[in-house]
PDB file of N, CA and C in Angstrom:
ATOM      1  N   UNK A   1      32.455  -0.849 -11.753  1.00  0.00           N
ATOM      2  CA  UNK A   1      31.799  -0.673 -10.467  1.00  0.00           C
ATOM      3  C   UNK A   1      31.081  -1.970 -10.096  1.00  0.00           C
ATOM      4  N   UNK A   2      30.990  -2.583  -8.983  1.00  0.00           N
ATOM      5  CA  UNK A   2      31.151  -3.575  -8.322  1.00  0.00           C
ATOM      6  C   UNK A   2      29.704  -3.564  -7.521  1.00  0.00           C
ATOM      7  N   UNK A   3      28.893  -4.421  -7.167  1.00  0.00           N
ATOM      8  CA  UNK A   3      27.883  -4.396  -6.066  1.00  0.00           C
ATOM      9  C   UNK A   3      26.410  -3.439  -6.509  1.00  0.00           C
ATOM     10  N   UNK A   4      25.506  -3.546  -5.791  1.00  0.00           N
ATOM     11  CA  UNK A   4      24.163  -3.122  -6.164  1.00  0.00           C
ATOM     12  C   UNK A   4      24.356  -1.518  -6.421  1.00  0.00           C
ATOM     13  N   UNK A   5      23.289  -1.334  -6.937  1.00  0.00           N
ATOM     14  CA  UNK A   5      23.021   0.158  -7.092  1.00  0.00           C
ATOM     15  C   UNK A   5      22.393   0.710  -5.952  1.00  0.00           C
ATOM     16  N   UNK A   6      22.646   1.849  -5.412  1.00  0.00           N
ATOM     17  CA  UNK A   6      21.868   2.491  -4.492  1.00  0.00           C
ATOM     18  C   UNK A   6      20.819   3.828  -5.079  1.00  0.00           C
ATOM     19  N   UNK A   7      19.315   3.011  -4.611  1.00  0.00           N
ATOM     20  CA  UNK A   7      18.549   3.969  -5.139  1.00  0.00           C
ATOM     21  C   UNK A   7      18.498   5.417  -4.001  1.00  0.00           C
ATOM     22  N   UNK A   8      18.205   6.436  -4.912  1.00  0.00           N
ATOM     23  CA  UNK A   8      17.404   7.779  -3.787  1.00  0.00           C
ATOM     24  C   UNK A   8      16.510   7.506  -3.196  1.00  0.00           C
ATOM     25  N   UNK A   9      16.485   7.861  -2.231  1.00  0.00           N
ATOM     26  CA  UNK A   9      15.901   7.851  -1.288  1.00  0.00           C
ATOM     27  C   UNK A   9      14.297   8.566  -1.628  1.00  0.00           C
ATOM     28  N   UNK A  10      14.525   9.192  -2.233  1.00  0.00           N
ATOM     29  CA  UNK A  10      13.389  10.331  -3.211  1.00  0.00           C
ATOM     30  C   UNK A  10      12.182   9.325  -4.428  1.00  0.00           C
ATOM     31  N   UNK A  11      13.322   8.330  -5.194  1.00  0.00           N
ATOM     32  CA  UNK A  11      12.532   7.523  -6.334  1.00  0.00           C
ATOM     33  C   UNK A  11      12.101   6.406  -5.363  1.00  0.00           C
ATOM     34  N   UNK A  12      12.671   6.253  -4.377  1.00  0.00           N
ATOM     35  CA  UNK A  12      11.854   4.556  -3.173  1.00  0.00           C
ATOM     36  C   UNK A  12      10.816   4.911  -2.777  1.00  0.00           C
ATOM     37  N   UNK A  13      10.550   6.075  -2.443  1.00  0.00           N
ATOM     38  CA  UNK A  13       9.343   6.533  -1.395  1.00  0.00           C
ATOM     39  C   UNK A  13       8.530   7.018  -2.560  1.00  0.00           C
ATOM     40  N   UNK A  14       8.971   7.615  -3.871  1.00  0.00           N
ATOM     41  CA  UNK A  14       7.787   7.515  -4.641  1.00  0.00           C
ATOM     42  C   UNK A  14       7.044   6.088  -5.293  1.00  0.00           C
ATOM     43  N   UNK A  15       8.191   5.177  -5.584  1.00  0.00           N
ATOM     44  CA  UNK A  15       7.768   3.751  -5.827  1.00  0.00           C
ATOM     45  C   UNK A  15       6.699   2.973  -4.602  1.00  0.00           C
ATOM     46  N   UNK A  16       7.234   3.747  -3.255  1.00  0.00           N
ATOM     47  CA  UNK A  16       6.102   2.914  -2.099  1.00  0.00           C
ATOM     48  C   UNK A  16       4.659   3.799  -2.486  1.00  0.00           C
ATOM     49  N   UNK A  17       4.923   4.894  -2.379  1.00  0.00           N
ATOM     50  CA  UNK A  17       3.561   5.819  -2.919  1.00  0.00           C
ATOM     51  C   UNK A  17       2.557   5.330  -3.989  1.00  0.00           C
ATOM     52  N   UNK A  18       3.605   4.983  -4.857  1.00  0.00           N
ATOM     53  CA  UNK A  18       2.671   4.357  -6.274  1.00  0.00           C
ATOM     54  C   UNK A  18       1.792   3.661  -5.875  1.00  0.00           C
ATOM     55  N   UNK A  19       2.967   2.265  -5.291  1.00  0.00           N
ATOM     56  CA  UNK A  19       2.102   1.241  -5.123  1.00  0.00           C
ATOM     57  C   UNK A  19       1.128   1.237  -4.280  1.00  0.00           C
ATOM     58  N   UNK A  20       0.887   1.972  -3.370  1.00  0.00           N
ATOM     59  CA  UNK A  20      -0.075   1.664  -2.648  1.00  0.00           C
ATOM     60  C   UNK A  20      -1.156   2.610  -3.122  1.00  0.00           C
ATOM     61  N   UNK A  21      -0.804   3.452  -3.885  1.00  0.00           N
ATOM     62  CA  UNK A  21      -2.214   4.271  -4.630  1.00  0.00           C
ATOM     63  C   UNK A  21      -2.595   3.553  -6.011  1.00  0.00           C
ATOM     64  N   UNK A  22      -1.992   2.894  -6.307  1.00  0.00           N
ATOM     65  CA  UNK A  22      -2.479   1.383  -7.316  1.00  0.00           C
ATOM     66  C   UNK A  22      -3.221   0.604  -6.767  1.00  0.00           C
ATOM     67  N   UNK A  23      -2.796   0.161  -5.311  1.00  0.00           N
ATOM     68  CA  UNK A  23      -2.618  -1.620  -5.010  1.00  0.00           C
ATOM     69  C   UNK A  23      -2.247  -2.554  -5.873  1.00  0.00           C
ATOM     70  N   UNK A  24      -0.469  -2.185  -6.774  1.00  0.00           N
ATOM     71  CA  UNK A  24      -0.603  -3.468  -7.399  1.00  0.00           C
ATOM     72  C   UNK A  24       0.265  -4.134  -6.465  1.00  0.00           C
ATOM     73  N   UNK A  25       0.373  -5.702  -7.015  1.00  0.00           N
ATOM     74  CA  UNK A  25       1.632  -6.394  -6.313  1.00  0.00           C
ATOM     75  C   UNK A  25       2.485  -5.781  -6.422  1.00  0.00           C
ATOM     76  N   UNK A  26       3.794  -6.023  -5.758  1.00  0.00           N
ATOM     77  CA  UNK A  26       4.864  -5.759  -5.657  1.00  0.00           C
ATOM     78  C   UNK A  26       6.045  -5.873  -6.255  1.00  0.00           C
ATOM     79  N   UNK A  27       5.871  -6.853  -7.121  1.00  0.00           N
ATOM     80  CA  UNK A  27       6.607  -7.763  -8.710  1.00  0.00           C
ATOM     81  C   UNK A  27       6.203  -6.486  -9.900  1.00  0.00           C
ATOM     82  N   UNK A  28       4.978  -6.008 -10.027  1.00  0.00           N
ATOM     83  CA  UNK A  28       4.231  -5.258 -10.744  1.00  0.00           C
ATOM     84  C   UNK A  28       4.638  -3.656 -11.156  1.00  0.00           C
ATOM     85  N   UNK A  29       5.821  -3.478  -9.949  1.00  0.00           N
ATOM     86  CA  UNK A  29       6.064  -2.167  -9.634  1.00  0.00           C
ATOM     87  C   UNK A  29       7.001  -1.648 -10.937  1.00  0.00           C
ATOM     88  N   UNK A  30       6.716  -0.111 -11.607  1.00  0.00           N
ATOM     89  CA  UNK A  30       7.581  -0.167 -13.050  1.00  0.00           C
ATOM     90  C   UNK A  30       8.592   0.179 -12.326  1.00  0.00           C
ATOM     91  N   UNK A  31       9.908   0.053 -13.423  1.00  0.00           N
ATOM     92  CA  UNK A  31      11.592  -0.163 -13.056  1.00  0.00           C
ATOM     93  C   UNK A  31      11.823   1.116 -13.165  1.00  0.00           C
ATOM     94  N   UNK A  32      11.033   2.310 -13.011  1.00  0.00           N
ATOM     95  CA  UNK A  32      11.754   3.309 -12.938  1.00  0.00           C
ATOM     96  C   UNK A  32      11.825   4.093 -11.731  1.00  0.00           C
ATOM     97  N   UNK A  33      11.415   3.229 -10.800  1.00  0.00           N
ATOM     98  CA  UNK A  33      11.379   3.026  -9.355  1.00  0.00           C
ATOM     99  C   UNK A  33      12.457   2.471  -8.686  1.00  0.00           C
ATOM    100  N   UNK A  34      13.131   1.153  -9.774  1.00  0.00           N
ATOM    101  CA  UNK A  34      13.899   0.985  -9.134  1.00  0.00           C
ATOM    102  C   UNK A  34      13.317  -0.713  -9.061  1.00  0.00           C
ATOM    103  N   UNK A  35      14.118  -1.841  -8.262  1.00  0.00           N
ATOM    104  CA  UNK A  35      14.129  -3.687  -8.133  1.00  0.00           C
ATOM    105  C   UNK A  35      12.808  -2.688  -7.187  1.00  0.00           C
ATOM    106  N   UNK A  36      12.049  -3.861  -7.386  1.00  0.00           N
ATOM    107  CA  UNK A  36      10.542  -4.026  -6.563  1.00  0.00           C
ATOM    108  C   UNK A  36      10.906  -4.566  -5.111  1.00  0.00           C
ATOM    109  N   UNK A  37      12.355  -5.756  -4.959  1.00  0.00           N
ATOM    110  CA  UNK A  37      12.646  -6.135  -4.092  1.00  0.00           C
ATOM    111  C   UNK A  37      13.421  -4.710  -3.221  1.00  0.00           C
ATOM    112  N   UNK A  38      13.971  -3.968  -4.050  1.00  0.00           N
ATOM    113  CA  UNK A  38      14.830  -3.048  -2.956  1.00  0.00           C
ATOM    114  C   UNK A  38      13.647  -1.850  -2.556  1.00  0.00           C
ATOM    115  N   UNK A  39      12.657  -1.484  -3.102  1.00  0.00           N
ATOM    116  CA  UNK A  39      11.672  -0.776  -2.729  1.00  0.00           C
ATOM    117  C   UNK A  39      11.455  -1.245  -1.625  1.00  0.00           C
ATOM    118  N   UNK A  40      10.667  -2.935  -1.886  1.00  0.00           N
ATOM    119  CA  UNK A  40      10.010  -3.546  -0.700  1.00  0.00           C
ATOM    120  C   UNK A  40      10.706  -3.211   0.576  1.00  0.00           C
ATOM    121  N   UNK A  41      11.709  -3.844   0.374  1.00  0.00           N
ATOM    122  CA  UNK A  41      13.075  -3.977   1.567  1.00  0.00           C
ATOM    123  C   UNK A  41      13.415  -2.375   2.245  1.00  0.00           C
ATOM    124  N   UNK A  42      13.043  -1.732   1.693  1.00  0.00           N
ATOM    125  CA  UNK A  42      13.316  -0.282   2.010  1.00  0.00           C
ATOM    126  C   UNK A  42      11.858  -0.070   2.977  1.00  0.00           C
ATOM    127  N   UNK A  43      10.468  -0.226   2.345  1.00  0.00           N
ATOM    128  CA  UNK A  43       9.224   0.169   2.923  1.00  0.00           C
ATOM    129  C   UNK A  43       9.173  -0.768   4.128  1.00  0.00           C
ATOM    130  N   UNK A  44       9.367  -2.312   4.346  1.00  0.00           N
ATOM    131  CA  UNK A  44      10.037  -3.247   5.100  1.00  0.00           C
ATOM    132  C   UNK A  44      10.264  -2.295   6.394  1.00  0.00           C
ATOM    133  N   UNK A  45      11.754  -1.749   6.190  1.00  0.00           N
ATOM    134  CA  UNK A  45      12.716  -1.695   7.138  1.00  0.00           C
ATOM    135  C   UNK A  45      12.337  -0.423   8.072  1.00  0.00           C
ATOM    136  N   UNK A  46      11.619   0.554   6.894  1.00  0.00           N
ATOM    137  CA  UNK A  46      10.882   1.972   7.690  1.00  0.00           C
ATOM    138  C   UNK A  46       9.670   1.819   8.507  1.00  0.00           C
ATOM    139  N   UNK A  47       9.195   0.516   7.951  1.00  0.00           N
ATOM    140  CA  UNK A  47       7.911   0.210   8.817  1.00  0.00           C
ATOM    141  C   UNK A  47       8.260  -0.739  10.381  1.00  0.00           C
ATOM    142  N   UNK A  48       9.152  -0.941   9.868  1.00  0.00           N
ATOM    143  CA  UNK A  48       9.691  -2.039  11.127  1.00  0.00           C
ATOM    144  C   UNK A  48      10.375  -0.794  12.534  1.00  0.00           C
ATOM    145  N   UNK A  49      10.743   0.156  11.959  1.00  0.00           N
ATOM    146  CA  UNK A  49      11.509   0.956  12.630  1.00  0.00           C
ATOM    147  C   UNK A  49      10.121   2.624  13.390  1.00  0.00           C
ATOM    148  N   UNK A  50       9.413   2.084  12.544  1.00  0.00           N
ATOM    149  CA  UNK A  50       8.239   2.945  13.186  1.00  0.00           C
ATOM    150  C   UNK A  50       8.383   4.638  11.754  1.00  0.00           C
ATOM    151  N   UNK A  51       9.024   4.876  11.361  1.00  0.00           N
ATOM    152  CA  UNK A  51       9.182   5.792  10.454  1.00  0.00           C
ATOM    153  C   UNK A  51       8.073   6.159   9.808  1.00  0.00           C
ATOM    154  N   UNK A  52       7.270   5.508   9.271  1.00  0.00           N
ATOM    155  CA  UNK A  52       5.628   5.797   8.851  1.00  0.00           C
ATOM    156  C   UNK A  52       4.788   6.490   9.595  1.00  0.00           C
ATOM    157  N   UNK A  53       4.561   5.960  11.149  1.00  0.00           N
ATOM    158  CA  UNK A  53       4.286   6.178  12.260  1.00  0.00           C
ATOM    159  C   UNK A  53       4.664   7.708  12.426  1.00  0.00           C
ATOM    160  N   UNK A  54       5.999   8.101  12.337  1.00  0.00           N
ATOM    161  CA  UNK A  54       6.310   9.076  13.105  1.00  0.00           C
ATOM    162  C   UNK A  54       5.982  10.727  12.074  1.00  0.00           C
ATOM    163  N   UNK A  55       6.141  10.062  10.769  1.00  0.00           N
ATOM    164  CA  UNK A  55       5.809  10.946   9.354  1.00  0.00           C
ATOM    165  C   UNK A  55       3.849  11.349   9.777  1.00  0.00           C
ATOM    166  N   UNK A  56       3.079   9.579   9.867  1.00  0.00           N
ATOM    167  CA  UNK A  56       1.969  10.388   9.966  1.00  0.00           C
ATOM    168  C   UNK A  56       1.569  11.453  11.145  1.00  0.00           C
ATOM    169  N   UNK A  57       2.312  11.174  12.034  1.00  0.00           N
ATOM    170  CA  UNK A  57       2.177  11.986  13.369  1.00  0.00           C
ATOM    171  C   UNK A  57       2.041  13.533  12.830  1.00  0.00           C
ATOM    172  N   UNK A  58       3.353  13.290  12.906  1.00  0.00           N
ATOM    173  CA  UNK A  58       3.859  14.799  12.297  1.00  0.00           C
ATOM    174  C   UNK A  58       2.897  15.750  11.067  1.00  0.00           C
ATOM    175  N   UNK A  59       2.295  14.796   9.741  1.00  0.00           N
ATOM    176  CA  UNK A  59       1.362  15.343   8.979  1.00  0.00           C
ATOM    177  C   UNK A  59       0.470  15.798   9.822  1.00  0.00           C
ATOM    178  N   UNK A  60      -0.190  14.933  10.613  1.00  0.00           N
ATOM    179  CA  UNK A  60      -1.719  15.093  11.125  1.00  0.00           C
ATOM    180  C   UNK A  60      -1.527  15.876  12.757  1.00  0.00           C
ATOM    181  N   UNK A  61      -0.821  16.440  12.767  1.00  0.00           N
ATOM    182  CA  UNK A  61      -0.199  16.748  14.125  1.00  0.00           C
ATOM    183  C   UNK A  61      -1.444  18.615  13.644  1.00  0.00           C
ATOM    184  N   UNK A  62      -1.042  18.901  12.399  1.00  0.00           N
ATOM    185  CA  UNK A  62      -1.629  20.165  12.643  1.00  0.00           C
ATOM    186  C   UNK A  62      -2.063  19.705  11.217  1.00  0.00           C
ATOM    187  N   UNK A  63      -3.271  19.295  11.101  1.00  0.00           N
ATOM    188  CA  UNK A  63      -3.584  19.044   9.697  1.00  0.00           C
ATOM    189  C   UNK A  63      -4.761  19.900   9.539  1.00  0.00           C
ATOM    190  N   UNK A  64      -4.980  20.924   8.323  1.00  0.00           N
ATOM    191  CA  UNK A  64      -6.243  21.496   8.034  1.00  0.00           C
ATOM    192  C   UNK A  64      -7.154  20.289   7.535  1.00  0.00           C
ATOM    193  N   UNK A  65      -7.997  20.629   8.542  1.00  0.00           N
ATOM    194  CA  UNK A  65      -9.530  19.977   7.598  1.00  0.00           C
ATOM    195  C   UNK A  65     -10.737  20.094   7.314  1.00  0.00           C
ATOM    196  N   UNK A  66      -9.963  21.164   6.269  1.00  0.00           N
ATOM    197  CA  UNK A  66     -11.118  22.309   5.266  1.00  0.00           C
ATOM    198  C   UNK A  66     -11.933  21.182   4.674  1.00  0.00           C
ATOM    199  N   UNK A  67     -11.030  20.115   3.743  1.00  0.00           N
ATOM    200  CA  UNK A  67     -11.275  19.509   2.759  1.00  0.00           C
ATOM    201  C   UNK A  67     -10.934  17.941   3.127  1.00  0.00           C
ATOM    202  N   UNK A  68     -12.279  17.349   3.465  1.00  0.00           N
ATOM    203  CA  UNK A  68     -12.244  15.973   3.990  1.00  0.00           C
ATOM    204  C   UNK A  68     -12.758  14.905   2.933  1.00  0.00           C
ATOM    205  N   UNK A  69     -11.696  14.292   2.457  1.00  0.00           N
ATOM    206  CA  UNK A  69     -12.236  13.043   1.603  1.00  0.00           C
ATOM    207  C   UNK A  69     -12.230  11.654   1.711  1.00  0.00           C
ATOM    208  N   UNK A  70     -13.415  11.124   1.744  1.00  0.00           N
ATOM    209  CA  UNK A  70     -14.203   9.615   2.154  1.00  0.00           C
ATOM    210  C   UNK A  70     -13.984   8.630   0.453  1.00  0.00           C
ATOM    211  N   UNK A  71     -13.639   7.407   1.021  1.00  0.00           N
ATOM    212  CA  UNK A  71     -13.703   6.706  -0.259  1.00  0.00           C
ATOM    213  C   UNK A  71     -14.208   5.797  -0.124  1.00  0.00           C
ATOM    214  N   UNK A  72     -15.508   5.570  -0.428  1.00  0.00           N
ATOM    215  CA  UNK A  72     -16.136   4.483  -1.031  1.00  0.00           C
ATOM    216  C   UNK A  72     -16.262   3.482  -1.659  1.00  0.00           C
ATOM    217  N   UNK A  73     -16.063   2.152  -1.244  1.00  0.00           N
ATOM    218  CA  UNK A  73     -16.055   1.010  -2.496  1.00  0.00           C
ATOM    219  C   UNK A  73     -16.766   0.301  -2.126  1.00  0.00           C
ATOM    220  N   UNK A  74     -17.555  -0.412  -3.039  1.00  0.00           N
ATOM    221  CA  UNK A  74     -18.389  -1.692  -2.980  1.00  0.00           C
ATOM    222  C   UNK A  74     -17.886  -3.023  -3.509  1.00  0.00           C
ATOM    223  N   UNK A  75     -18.146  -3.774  -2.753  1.00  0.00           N
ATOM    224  CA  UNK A  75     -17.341  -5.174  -3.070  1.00  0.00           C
ATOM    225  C   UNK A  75     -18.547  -6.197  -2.974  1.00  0.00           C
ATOM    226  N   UNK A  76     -18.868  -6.807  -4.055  1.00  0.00           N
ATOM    227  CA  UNK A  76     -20.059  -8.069  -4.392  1.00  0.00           C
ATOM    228  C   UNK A  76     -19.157  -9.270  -3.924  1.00  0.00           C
ATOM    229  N   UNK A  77     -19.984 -10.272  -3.372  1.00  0.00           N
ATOM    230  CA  UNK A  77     -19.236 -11.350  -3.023  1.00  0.00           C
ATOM    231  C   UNK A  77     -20.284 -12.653  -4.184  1.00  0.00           C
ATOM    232  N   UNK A  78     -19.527 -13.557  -4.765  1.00  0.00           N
ATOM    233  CA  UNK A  78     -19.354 -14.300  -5.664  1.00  0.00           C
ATOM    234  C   UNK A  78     -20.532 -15.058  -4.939  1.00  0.00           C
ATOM    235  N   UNK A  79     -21.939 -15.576  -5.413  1.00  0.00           N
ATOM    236  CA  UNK A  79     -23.036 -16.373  -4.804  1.00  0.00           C
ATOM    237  C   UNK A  79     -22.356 -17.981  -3.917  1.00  0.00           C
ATOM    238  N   UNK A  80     -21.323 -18.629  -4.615  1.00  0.00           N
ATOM    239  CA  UNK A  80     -20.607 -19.531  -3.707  1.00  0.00           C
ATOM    240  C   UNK A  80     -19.801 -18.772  -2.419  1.00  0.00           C
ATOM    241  N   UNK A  81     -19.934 -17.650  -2.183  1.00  0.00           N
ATOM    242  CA  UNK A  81     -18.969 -17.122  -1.180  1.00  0.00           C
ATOM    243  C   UNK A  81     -20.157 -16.480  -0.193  1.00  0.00           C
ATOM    244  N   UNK A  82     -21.061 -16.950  -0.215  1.00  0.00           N
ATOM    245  CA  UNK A  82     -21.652 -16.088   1.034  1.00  0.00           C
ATOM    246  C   UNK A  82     -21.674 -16.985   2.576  1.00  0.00           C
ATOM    247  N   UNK A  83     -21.198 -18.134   2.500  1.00  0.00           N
ATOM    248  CA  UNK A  83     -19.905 -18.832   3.731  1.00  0.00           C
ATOM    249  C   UNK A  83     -21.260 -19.505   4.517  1.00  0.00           C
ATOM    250  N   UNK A  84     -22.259 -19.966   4.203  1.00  0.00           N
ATOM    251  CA  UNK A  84     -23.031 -20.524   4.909  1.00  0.00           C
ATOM    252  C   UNK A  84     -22.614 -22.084   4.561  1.00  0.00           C
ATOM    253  N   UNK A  85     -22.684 -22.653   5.623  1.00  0.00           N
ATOM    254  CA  UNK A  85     -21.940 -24.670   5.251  1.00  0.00           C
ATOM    255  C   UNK A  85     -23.133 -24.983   4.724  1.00  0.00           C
ATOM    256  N   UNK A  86     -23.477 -25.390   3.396  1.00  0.00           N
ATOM    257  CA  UNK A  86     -24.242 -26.994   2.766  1.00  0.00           C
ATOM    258  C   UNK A  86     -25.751 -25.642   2.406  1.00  0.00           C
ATOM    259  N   UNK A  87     -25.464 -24.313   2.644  1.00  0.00           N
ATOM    260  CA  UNK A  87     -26.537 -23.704   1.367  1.00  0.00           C
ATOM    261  C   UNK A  87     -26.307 -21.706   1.338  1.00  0.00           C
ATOM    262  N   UNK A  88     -27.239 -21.787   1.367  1.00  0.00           N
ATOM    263  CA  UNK A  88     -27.414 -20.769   0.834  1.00  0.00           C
ATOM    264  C   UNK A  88     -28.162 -19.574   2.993  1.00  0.00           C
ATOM    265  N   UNK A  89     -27.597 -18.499   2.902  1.00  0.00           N
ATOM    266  CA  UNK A  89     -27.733 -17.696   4.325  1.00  0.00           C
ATOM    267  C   UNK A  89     -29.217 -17.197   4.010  1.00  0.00           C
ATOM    268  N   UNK A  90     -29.828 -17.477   2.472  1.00  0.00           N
ATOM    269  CA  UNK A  90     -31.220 -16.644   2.230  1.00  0.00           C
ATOM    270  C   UNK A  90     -31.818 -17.674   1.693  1.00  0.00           C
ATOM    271  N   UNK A  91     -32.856 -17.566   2.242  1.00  0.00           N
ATOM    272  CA  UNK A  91     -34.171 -18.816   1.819  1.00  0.00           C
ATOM    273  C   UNK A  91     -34.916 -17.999   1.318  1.00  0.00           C
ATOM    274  N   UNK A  92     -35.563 -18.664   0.206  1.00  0.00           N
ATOM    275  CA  UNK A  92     -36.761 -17.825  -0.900  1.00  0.00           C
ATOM    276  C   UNK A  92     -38.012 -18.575  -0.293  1.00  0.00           C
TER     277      UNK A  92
END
């Protein structure tokens, strides 16, 4: 047999799922997903075509919301990163 493998359609959309409930890169993604490149190229082509779009519609079109969940993160920024030119944004 000759030429690429064609993944399901079923293991791509769980490989896009992963990754974005990880956030890892995209290189990072395990192989039982399937090439990271044919995932990509797949999430790519559905996003380009509006398909995400039309899925969330449809979820949230009649969505219960008994059960509403907020996520929280805090992010410290590194004392060289607080972006003021030649010092510091807080004077002691």
């Amino acid at each position: 047999m000759r030429g690429r493998k064609t993944l399901k359609l079923r293991q791509t959309v769980n490989g896009i799922f992963y990754l974005l409930s990880t956030a890892i890169p995209w290189r990072d993604l395990p192989e039982r997903y399937g090439s990271w490149r044919s995932v990509y190229t797949t999430f790519r082509r559905m996003s380009q075509a509006g398909i995400w779009d039309k899925i969330h519609q449809a979820l949230s079109k009649d969505a219960d919301l008994e059960q509403c969940f907020i996520d929280s993160t805090t992010c410290v920024v590194h004392q060289h990163g607080l972006g003021a030119k030649g010092g510091s944004l807080f004077k002691a």
